[in-house]
Protein backbone atom coordinates (compact mmCIF):
# COMPACT_ATOMS: atom_id res chain seq x y z
CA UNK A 1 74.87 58.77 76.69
CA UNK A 2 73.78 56.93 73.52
CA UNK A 3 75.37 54.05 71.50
CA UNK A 4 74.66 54.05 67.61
CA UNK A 5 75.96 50.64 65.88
CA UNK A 6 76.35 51.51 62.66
CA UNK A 7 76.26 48.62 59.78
CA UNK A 8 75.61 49.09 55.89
CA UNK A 9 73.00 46.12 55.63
CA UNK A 10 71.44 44.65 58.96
CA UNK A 11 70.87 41.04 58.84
CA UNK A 12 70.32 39.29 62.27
CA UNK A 13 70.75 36.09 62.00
CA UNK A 14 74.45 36.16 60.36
CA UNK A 15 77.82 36.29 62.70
CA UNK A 16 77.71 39.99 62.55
CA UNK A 17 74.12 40.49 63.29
CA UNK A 18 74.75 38.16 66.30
CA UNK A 19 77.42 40.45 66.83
CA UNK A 20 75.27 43.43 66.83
CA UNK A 21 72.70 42.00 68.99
CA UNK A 22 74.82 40.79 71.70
CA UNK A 23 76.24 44.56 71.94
CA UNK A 24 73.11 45.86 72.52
CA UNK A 25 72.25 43.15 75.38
CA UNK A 26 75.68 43.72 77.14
CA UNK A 27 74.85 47.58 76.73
CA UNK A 28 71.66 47.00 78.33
CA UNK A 29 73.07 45.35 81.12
CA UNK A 30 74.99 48.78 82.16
CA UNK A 31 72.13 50.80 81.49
CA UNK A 32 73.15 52.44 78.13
CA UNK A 33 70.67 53.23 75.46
CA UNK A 34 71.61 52.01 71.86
CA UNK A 35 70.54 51.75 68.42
CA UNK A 36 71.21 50.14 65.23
CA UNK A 37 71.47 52.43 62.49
CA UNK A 38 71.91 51.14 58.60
CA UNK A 39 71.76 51.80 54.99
CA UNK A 40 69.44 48.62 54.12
CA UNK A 41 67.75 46.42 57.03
CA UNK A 42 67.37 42.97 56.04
CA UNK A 43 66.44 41.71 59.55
CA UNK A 44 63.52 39.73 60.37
CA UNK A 45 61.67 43.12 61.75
CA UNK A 46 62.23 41.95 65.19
CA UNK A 47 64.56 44.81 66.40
CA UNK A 48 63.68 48.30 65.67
CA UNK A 49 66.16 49.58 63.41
CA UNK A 50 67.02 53.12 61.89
CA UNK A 51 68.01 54.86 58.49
CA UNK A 52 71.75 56.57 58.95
CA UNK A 53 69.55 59.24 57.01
CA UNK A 54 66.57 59.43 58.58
CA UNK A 55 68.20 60.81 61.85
CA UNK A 56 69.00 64.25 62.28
CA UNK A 57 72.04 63.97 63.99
CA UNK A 58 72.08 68.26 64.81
CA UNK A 59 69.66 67.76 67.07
CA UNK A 60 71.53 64.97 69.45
CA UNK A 61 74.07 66.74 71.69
CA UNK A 62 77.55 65.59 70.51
CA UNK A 63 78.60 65.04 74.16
CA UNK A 64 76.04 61.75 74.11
CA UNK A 65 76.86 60.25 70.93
CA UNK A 66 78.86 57.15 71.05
CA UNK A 67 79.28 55.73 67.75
CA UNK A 68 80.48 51.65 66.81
CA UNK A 69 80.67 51.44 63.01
CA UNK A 70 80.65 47.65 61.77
CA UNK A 71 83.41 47.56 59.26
CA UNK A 72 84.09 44.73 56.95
CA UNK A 73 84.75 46.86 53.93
CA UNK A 74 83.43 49.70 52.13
CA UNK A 75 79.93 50.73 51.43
CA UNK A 76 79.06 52.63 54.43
CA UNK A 77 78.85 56.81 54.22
CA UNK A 78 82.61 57.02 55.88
CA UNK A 79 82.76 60.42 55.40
CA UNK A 80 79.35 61.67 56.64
CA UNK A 81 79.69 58.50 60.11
CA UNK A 82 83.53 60.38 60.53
CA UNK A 83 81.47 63.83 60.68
CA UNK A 84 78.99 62.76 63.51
CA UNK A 85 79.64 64.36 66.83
CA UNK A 86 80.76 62.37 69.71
CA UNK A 87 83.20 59.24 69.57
CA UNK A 88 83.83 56.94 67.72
CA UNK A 89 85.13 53.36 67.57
CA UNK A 90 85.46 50.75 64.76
CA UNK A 91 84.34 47.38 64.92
CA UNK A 92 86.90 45.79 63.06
CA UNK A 93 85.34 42.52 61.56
CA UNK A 94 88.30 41.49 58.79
CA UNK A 95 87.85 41.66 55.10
CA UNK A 96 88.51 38.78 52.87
CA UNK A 97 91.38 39.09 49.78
CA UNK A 98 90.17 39.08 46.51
CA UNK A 99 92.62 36.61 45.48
CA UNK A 100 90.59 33.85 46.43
CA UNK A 101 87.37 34.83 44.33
CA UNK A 102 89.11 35.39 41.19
CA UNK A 103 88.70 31.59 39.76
CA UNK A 104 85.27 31.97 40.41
CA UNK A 105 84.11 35.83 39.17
CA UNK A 106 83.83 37.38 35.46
CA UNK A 107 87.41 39.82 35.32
CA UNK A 108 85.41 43.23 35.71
CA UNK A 109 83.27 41.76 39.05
CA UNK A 110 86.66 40.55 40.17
CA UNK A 111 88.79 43.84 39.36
CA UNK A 112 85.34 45.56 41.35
CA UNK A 113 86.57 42.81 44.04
CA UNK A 114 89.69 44.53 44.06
CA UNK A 115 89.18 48.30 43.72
CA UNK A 116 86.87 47.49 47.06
CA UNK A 117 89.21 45.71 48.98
CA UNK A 118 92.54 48.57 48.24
CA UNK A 119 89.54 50.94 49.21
CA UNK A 120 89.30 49.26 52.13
CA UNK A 121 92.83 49.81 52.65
CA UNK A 122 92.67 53.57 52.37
CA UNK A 123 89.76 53.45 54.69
CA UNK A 124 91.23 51.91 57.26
CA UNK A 125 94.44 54.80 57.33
CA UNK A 126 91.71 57.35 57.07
CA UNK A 127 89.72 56.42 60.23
CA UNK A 128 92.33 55.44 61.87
CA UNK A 129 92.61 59.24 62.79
CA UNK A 130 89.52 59.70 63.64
CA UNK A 131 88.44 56.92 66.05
CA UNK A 132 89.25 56.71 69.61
CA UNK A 133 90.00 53.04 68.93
CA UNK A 134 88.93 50.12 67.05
CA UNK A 135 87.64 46.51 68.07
CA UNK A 136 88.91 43.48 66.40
CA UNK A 137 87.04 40.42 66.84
CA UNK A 138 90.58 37.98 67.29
CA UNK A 139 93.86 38.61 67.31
CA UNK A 140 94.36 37.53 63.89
CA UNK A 141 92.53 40.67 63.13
CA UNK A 142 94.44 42.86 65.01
CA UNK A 143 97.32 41.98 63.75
CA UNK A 144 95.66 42.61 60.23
CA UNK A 145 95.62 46.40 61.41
CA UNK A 146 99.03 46.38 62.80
CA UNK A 147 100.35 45.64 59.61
CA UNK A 148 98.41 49.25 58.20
CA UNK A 149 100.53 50.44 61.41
CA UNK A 150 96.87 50.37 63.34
CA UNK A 151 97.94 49.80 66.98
CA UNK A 152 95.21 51.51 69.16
CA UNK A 153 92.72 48.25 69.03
CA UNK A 154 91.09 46.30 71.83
CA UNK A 155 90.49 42.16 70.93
CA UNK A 156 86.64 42.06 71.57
CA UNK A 157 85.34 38.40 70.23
CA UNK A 158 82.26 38.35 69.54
CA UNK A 159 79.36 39.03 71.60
CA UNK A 160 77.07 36.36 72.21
CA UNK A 161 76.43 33.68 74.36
CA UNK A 162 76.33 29.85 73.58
CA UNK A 163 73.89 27.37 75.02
CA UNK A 164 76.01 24.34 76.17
CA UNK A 165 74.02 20.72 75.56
CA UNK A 166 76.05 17.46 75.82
CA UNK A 167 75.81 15.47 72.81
CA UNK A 168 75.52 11.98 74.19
CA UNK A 169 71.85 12.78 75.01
CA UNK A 170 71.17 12.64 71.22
CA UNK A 171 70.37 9.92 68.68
CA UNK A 172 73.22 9.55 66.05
CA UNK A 173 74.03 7.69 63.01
CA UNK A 174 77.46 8.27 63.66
CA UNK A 175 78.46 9.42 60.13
CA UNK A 176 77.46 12.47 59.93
CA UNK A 177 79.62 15.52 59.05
CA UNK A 178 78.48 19.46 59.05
CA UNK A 179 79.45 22.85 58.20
CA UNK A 180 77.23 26.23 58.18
CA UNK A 181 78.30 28.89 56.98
CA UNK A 182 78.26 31.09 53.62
CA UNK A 183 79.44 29.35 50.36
CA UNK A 184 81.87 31.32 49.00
CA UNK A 185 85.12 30.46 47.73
CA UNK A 186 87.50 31.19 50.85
CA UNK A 187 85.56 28.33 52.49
CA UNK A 188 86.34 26.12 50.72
CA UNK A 189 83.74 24.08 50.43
CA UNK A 190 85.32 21.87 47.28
CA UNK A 191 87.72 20.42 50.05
CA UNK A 192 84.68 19.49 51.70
CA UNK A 193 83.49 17.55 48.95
CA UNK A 194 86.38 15.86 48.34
CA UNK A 195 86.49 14.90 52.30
CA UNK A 196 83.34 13.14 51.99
CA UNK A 197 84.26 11.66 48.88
CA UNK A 198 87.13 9.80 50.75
CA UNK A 199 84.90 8.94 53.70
CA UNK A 200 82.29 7.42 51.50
CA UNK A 201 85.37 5.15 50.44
CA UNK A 202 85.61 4.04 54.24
CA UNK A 203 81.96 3.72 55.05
CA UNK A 204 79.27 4.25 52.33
CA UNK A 205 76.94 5.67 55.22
CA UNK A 206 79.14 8.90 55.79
CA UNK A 207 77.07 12.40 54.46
CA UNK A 208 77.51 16.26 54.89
CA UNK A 209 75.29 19.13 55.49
CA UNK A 210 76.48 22.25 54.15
CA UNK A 211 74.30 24.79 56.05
CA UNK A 212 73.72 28.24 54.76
CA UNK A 213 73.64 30.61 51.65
CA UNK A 214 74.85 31.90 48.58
CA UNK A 215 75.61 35.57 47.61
CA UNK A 216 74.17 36.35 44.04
CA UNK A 217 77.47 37.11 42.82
CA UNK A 218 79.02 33.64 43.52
CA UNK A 219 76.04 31.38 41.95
CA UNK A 220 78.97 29.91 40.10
CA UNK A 221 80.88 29.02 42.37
CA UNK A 222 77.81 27.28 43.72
CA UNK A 223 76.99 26.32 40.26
CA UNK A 224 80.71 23.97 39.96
CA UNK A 225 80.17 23.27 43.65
CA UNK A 226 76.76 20.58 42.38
CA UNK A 227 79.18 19.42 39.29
CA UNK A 228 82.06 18.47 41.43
CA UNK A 229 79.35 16.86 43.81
CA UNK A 230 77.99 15.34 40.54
CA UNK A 231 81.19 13.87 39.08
CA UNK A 232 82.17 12.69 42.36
CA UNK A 233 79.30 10.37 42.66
CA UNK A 234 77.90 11.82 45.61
CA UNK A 235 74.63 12.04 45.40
CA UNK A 236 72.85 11.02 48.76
CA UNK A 237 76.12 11.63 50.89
CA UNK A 238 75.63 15.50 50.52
CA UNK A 239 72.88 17.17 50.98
CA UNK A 240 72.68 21.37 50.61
CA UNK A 241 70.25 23.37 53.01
CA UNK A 242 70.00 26.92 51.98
CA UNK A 243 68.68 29.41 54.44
CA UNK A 244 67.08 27.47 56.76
CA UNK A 245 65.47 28.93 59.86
CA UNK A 246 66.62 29.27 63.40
CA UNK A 247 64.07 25.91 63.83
CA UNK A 248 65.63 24.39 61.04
CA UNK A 249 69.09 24.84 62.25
CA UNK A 250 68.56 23.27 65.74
CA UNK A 251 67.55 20.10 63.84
CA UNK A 252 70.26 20.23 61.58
CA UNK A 253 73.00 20.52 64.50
CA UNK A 254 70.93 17.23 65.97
CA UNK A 255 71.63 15.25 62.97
CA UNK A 256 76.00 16.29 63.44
CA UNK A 257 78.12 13.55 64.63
CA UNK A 258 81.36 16.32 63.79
CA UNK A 259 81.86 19.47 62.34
CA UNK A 260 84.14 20.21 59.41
CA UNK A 261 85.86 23.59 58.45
CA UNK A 262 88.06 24.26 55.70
CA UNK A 263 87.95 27.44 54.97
CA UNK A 264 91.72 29.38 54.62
CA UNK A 265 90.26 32.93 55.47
CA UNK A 266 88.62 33.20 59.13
CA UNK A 267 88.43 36.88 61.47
CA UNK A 268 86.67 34.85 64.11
CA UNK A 269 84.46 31.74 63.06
CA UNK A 270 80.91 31.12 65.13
CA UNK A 271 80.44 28.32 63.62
CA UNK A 272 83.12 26.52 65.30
CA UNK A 273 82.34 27.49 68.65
CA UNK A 274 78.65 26.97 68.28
CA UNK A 275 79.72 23.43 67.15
CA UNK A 276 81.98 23.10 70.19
CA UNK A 277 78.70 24.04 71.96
CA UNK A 278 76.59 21.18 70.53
CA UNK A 279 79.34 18.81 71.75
CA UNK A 280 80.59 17.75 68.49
CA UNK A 281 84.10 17.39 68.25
CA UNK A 282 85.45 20.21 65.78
CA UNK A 283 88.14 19.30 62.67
CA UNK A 284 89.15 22.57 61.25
CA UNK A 285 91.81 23.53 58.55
CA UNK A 286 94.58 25.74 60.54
CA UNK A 287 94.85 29.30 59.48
CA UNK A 288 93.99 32.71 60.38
CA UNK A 289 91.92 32.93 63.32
CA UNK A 290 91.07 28.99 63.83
CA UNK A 291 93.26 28.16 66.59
CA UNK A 292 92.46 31.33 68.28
CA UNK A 293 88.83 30.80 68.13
CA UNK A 294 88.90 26.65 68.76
CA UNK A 295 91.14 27.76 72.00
CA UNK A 296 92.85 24.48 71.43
CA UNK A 297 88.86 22.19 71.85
CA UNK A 298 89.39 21.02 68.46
CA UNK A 299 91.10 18.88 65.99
CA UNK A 300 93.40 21.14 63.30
CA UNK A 301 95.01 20.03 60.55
CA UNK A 302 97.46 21.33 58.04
CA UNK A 303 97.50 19.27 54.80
CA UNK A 304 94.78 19.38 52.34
CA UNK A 305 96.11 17.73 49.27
CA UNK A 306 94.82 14.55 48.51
CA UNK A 307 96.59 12.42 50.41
CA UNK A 308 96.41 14.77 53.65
CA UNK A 309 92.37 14.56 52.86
CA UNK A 310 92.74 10.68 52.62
CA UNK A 311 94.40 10.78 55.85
CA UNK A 312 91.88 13.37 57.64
CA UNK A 313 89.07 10.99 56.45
CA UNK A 314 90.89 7.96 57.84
CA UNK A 315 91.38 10.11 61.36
CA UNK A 316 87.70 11.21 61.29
CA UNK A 317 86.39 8.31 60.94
CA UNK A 318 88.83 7.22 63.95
CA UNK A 319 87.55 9.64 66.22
CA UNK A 320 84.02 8.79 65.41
CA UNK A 321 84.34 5.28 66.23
CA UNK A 322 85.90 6.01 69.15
CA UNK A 323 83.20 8.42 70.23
CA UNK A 324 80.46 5.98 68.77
CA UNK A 325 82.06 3.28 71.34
CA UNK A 326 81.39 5.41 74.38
CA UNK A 327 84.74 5.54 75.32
CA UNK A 328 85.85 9.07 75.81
CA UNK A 329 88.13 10.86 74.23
CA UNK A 330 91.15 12.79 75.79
CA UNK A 331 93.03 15.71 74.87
CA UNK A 332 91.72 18.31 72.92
CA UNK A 333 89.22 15.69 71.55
CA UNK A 334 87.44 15.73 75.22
CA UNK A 335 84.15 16.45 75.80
CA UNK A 336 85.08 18.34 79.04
CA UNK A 337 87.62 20.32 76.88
CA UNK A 338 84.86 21.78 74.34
CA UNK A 339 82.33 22.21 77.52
CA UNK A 340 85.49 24.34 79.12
CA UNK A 341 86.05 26.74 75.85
CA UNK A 342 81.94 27.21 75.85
CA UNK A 343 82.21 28.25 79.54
CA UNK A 344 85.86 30.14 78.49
CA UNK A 345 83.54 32.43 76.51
CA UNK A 346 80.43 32.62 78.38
CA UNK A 347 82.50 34.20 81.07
CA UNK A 348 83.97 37.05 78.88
CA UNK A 349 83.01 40.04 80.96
CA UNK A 350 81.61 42.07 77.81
CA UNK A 351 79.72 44.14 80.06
CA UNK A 352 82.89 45.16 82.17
CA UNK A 353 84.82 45.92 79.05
CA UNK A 354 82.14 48.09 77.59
CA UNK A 355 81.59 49.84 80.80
CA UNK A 356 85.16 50.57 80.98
CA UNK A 357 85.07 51.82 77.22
CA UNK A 358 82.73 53.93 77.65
CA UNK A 359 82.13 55.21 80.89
CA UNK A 360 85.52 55.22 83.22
CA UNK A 361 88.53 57.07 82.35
CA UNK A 362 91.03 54.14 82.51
CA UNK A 363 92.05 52.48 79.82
CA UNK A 364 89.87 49.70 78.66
CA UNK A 365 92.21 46.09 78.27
CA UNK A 366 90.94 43.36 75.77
CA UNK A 367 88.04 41.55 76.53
CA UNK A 368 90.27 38.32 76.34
């Protein structure tokens, strides 16, 4: 037997990629073979990676094909991956509605928006009859399918492990806030602003890092993002750090006092739980999958108008004090409540539920 993840463009260092590469480790561990076959690899050139049409899939015996297609929306050959022998299973990663990119996209890119997401739709009936199941990364995603009457799905989150590191055995200034991630507009990364804005009102010393990158077609969204920063006033409280390197990133997550999320549209959310990871304590808009993925480690809120932001600054800078004081938190503030989620999903027995997936006749349960 032979596992093929299939994935339109391979990057490896975003939440998918991690995805894929934390696959092919837990596959390792049970002694099955895999590759990671793509349209366009964007990687770093450290795993070897294949063209969907360089192989010639005739000469593989169908009997030891397993096939894992990374599906976020369209662009990969669905036709041609559904003809493959051997089966197949979806990895069901979520796709984002347009709605929220249509303030910030010329009408024909957003009506392309569109068309791709209903294709999506369609997509999703069509494989549905093909696949011997797909894999969700959260709940919230599964029930996504259920509501295209999608019902044979396993919860997988994703695959990777986090490196736990207390974060009282760092310098701090205390008033620092971060958030990686992509900008783009379900993130919501103007709430951010605004967030620091009324922080900066408490305590002139309080600054963001927004960690990450920005997809050609939403350079204007990025574009209103530095005038809103502009007319706010600011200036040396926020500071952008566009695709910075794995090196880079460790120092940023040293500089964190707390992590921020706003974003309204999540099908998992690494970020948060590599935050809960670094010890910081986690304050993340509720919706979608954020409570599932937080696993009740972090501060949510549910009020983002500008008096709820007034009042999540003034509660920020609460917890910070508090933290800053050395007197620990309880709850789901604790410190040994974020070290207990990291171990929660560090003891996920991915290789079990692959090994039942693919290898033993019984029915494989969630990986939850």
């Amino acid at each position: 037997m032979k596992v093929y993840q299939h994935i339109t463009e391979f990057r490896d260092q975003d939440g998918i990629g991690n995805d894929i590469k934390g696959i092919q480790s837990a596959l390792e561990s049970i002694r099955i073979p895999s590759e990671i076959v793509c349209l366009a690899d964007l990687s770093s050139g450290k795993l070897p990676v294949q063209n969907f049409y360089h192989i010639d899939w005739t000469d593989i015996p169908g009997n030891d094909q397993v096939h894992i297609l990374q599906y976020g929306g369209p662009g990969y050959p669905l036709d041609d991956f559904l003809a493959l022998r051997g089966r197949k299973f979806i990895r069901f990663q979520n796709v984002t509605p347009p709605a929220f990119f249509q303030p910030f996209l010329e009408e024909d890119m957003f009506q392309l928006f569109s068309l791709e997401f209903k294709k999506s739709v369609i997509e999703l009936h069509k494989m549905k009859r093909y696949v011997q199941a797909f894999l969700p990364s959260s709940k919230f995603s599964a029930s996504n399918l259920e509501d295209l009457n999608i019902t044979h799905s396993k919860v997988l989150p994703i695959v990777r492990k986090y490196v736990w590191s207390e974060r009282n055995r760092r310098k701090k200034n205390g008033h620092t806030l971060g958030f990686v991630g992509r900008l783009i507009p379900n993130k919501k990364i103007e709430d951010l602003l605004l967030l620091v804005y009324f922080l900066k009102r408490i305590n002139s010393k309080y600054r963001i890092l927004i960690c990450g990158s920005v997809p050609t077609y939403f350079e204007e969204y990025f574009a209103k993002l530095k005038k809103m920063a502009w007319d706010l006033g600011l200036g040396e409280n926020l500071q952008f750090r566009m695709g910075p390197t794995d090196q880079e990133m460790d120092r940023f997550w040293d500089e964190m006092d707390a992590y921020v999320s706003m974003s309204e549209h999540e099908g998992f959310g690494i970020p948060l739980v590599e935050a809960l990871s670094k010890d910081l304590p986690v304050f993340a808009y509720s919706c979608t999958a954020v409570p599932e993925t937080l696993r009740g480690a972090g501060f949510l809120f549910n009020n983002k108008d500008l008096n709820g932001l007034r009042k999540l600054a003034e509660w920020i800078h609460l917890i910070l004090q508090t933290e800053g004081s050395g007197k620990p938190l309880t709850g789901e503030g604790a410190s040994i409540k974020r070290r207990e989620v990291v171990e929660e999903y560090n003891s996920i027995p991915f290789e079990r539920f692959f090994k039942q997936l693919l290898t033993i006749r019984e029915k494989a349960s969630s990986a939850y």
